[in-house]
Protein backbone atom coordinates (compact mmCIF):
# COMPACT_ATOMS: atom_id res chain seq x y z
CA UNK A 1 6.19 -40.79 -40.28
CA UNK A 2 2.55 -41.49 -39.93
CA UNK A 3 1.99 -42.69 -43.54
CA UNK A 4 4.94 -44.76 -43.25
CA UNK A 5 6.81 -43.21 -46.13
CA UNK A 6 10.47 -42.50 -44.22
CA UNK A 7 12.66 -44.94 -42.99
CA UNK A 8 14.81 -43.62 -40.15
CA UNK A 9 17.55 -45.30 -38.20
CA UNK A 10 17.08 -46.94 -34.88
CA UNK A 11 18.22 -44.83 -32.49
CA UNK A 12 21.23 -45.80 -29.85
CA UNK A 13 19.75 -48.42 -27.07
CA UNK A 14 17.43 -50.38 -29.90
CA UNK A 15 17.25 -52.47 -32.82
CA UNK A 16 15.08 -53.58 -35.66
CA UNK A 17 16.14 -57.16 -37.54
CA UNK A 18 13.26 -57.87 -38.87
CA UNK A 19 11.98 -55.11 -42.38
CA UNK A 20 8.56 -53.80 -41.54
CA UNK A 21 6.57 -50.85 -40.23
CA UNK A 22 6.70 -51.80 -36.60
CA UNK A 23 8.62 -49.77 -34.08
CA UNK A 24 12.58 -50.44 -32.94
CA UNK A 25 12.72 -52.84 -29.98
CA UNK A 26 14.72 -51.74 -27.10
CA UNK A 27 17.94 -53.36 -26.01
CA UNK A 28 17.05 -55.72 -23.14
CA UNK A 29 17.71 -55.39 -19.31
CA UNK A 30 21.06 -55.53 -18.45
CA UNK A 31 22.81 -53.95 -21.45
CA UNK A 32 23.31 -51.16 -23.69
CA UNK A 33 23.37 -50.29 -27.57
CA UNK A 34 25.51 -47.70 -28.72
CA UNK A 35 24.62 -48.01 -32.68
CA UNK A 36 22.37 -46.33 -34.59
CA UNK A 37 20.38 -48.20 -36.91
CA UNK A 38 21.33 -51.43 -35.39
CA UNK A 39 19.88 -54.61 -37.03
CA UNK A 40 20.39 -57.44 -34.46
CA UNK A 41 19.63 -57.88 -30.62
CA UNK A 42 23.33 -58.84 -31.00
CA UNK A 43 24.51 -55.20 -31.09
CA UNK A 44 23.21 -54.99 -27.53
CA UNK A 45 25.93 -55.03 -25.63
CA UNK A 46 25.74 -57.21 -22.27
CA UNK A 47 26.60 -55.34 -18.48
CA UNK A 48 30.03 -56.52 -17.48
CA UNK A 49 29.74 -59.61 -14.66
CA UNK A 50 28.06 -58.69 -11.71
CA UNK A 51 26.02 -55.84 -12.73
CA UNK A 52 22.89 -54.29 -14.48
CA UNK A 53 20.67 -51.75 -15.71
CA UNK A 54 18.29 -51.98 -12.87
CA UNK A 55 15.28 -53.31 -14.95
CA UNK A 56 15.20 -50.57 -17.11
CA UNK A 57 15.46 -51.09 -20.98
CA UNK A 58 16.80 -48.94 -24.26
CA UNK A 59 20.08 -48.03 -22.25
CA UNK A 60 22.59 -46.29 -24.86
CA UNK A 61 25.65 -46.46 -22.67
CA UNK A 62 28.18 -48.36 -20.42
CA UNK A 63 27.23 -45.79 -17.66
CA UNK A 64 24.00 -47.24 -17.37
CA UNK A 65 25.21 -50.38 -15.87
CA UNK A 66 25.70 -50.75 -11.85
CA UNK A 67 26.92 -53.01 -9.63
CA UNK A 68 24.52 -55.47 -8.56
CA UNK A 69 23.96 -55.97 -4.38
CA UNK A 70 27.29 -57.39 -2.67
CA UNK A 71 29.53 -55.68 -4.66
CA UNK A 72 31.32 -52.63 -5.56
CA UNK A 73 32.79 -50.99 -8.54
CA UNK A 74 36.20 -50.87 -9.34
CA UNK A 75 37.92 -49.18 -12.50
CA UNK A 76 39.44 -51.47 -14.97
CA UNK A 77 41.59 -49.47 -17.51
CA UNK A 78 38.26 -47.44 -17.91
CA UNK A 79 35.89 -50.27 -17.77
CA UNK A 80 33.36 -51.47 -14.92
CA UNK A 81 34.33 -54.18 -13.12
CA UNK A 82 32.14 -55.18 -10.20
CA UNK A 83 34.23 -57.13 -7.18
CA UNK A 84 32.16 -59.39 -4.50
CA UNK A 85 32.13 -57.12 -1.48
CA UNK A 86 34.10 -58.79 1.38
CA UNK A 87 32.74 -61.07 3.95
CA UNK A 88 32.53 -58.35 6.87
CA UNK A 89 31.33 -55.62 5.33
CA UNK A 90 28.51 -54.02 3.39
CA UNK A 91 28.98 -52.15 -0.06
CA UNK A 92 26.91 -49.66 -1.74
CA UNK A 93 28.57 -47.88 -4.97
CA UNK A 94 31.75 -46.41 -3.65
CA UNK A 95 30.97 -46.88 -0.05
CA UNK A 96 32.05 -49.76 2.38
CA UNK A 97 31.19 -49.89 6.23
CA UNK A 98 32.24 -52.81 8.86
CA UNK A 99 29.10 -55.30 9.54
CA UNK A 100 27.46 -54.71 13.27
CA UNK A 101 28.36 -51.19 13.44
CA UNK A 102 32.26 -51.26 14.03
CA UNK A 103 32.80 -48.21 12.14
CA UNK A 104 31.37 -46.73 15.27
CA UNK A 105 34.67 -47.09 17.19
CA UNK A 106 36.64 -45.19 15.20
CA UNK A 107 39.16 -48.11 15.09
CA UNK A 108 38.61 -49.80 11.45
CA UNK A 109 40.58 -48.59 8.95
CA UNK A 110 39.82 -49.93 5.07
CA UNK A 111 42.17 -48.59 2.18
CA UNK A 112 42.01 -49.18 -1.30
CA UNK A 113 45.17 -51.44 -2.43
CA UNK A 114 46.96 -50.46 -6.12
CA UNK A 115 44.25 -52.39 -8.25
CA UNK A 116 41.13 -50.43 -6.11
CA UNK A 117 40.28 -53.03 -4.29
CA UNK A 118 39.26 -52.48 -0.64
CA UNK A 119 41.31 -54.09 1.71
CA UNK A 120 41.17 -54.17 5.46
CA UNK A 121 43.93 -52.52 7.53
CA UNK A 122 42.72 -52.32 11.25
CA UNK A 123 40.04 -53.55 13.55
CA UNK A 124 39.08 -52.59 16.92
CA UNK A 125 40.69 -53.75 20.25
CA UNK A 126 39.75 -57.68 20.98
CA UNK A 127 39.10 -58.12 17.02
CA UNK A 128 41.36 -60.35 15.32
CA UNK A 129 41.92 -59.45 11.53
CA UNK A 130 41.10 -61.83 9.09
CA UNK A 131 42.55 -61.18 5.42
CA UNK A 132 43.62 -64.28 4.33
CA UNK A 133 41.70 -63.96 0.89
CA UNK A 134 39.90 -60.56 -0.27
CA UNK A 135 35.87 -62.04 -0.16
CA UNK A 136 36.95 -63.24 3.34
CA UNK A 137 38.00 -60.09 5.00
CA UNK A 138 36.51 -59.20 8.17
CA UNK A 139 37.13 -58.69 12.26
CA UNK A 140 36.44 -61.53 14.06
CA UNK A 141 36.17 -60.72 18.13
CA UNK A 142 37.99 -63.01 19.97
CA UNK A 143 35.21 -63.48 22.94
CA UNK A 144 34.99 -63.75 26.37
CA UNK A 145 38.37 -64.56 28.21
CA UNK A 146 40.62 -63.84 25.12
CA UNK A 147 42.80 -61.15 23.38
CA UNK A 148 44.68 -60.35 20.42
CA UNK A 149 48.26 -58.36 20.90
CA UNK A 150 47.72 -56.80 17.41
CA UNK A 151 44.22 -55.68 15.61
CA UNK A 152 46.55 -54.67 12.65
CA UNK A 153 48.21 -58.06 12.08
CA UNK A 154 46.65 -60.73 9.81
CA UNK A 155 48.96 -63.08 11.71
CA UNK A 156 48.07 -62.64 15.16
CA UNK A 157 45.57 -64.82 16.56
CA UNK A 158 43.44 -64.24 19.74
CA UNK A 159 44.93 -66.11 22.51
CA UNK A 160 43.52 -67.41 25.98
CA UNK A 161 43.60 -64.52 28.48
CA UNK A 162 46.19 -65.77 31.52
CA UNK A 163 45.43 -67.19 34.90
CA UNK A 164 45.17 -63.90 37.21
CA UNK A 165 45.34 -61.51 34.57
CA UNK A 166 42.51 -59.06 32.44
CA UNK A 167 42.19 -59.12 29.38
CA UNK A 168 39.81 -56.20 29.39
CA UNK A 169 38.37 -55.46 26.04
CA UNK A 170 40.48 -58.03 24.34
CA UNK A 171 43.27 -56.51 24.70
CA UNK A 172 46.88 -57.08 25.91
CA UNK A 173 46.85 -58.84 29.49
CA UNK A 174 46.71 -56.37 32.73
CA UNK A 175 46.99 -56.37 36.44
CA UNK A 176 45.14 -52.97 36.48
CA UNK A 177 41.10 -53.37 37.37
CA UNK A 178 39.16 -51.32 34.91
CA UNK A 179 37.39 -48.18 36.12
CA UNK A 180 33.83 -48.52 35.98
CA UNK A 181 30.98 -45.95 36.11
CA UNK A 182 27.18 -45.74 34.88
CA UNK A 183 25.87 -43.16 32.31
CA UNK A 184 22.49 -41.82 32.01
CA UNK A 185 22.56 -41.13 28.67
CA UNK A 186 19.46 -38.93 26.34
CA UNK A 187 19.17 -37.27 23.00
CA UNK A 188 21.85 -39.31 21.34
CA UNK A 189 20.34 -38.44 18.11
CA UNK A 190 21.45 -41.73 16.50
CA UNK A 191 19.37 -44.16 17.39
CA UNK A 192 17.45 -43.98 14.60
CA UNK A 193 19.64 -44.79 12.39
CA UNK A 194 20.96 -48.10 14.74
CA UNK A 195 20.73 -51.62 13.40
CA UNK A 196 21.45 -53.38 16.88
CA UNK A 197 22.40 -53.02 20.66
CA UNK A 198 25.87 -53.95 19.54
CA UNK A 199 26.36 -51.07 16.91
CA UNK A 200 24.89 -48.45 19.67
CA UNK A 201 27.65 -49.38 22.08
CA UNK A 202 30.16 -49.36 19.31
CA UNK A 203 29.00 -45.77 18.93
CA UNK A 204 28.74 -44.57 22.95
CA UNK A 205 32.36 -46.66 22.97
CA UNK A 206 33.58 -44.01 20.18
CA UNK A 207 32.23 -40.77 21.84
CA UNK A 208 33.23 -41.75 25.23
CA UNK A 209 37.52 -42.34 23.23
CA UNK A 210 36.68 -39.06 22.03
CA UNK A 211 35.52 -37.39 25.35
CA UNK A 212 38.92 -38.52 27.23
CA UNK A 213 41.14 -38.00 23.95
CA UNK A 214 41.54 -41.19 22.49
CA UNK A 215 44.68 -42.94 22.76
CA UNK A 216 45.18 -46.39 24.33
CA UNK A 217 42.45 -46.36 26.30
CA UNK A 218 40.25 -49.51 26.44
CA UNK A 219 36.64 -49.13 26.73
CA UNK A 220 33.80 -51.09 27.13
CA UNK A 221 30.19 -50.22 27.11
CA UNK A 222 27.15 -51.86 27.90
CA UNK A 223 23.64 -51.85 27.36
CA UNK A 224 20.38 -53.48 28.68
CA UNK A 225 19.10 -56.04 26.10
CA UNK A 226 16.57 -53.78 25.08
CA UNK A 227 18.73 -50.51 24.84
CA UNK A 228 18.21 -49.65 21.82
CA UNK A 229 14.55 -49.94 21.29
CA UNK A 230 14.85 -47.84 24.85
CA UNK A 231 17.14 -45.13 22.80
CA UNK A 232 15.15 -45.00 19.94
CA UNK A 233 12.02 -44.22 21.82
CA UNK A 234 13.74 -41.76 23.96
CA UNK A 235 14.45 -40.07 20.22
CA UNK A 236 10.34 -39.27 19.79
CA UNK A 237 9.09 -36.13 19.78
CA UNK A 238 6.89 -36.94 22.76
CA UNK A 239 9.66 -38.69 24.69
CA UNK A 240 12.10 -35.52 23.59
CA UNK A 241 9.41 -32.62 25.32
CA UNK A 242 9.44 -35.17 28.78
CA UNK A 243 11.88 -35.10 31.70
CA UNK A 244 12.04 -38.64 31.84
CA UNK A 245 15.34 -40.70 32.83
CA UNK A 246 17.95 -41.02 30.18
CA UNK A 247 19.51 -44.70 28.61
CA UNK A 248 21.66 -45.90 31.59
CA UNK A 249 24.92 -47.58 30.06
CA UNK A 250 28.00 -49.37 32.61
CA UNK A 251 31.20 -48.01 31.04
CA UNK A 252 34.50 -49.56 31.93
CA UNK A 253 38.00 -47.95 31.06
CA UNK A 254 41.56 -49.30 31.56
CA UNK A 255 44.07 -47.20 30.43
């Protein structure tokens, strides 16, 4: 009390090791105390690898700790463990999405494996998928004048398109031209939320699979370099009261 005539335990999340009227301290960054009337800094206990309080101090439990950036948490018998987050994606808590917007085609698939670990099943048409160790996971496009017969396959490798064949897309080698038309395109409502050119036409590419039902189809959309700052403009509320021309975007199809 204020005359200093009660001694009282330290509460949970501090510690006092040295006798005297001064105050508890509080466990340090980056762990926890669940002890009362702890008398070293040594009943802190420390974050598991990988993660921490966030700066904040006088934590009391094991729930307080979080993954750090670049990984994600994965249940251990009821502990934390935090797992580096694999090379082609991004991680945040539970979450995982495919780096430059892939997600947008509706053609990557990630599942958890038996130990909770994310592991990549599928990648879009003309991606080849790389698995050979979990931090290396990712879709890697085979390019120009290439394909891969099999976007679920860690084996199959992307492969030099034939002489007087298409490859359209990346995908399996055709006779049949693609169709092509252009698309004047306004109001999206996601450009906003766009990191690049490339993860705006993954998205247009996924509503236009959706708009002719999916299947097989191969498409391929482009954009002018600066289509999305174009889209994201068009997304104003100036730009949204005006009549002026939509996004235009060349989409090709082969069946």
């Amino acid at each position: 009390d204020a005359d200093c005539q009660t001694c009282t335990r330290c509460q949970p999340g501090s510690y006092k090791d040295i006798a005297g009227t001064h105050a508890c301290r509080a466990c340090p960054a980056d762990s926890f105390g669940t002890l009362e009337g702890a008398t070293s800094a040594n009943d802190c206990q420390q974050c598991p690898p990988n993660s921490g309080t966030n700066g904040k101090v006088g934590q009391v439990s094991a729930d307080a700790c979080a993954c750090e950036s670049g990984f994600y948490p994965v249940d251990d018998g009821g502990s934390l463990e935090c797992v580096v987050c694999p090379r082609g994606a991004e991680c945040s808590g539970h979450t995982i999405r495919t780096r430059d917007g892939l997600d947008a085609t509706g053609e990557v698939e990630w599942r958890r494996d038996e130990d909770g670990r994310w592991e990549l099943r599928r990648c879009p048409r003309g991606f080849r998928l790389e698995r050979a160790r979990h931090d290396e996971q990712e879709c890697v496009a085979c390019g120009p004048g290439a394909f891969v017969f099999a976007s679920d396959d860690p084996s199959a490798q992307c492969h030099k398109c034939p002489e007087g064949l298409r490859c359209f897309g990346g995908g399996a080698p055709s006779r049949e031209p693609p169709v092509q038309a252009e698309m004047q395109l306004s109001h999206l409502g996601v450009c906003q939320e766009m990191e690049s050119n490339a993860a705006l036409e993954a998205w247009i590419r996924g509503a236009v699979r959706d708009a002719i039902g999916g299947g097989e189809a191969a498409v391929v959309v482009t954009l002018p370099d600066d289509g999305l700052v174009k889209c994201q403009a068009m997304e104003s509320p100036a730009q949204r009261r005006s009549n002026q021309p939509g996004l235009l975007a060349m989409v090709e199809m082969v069946a």
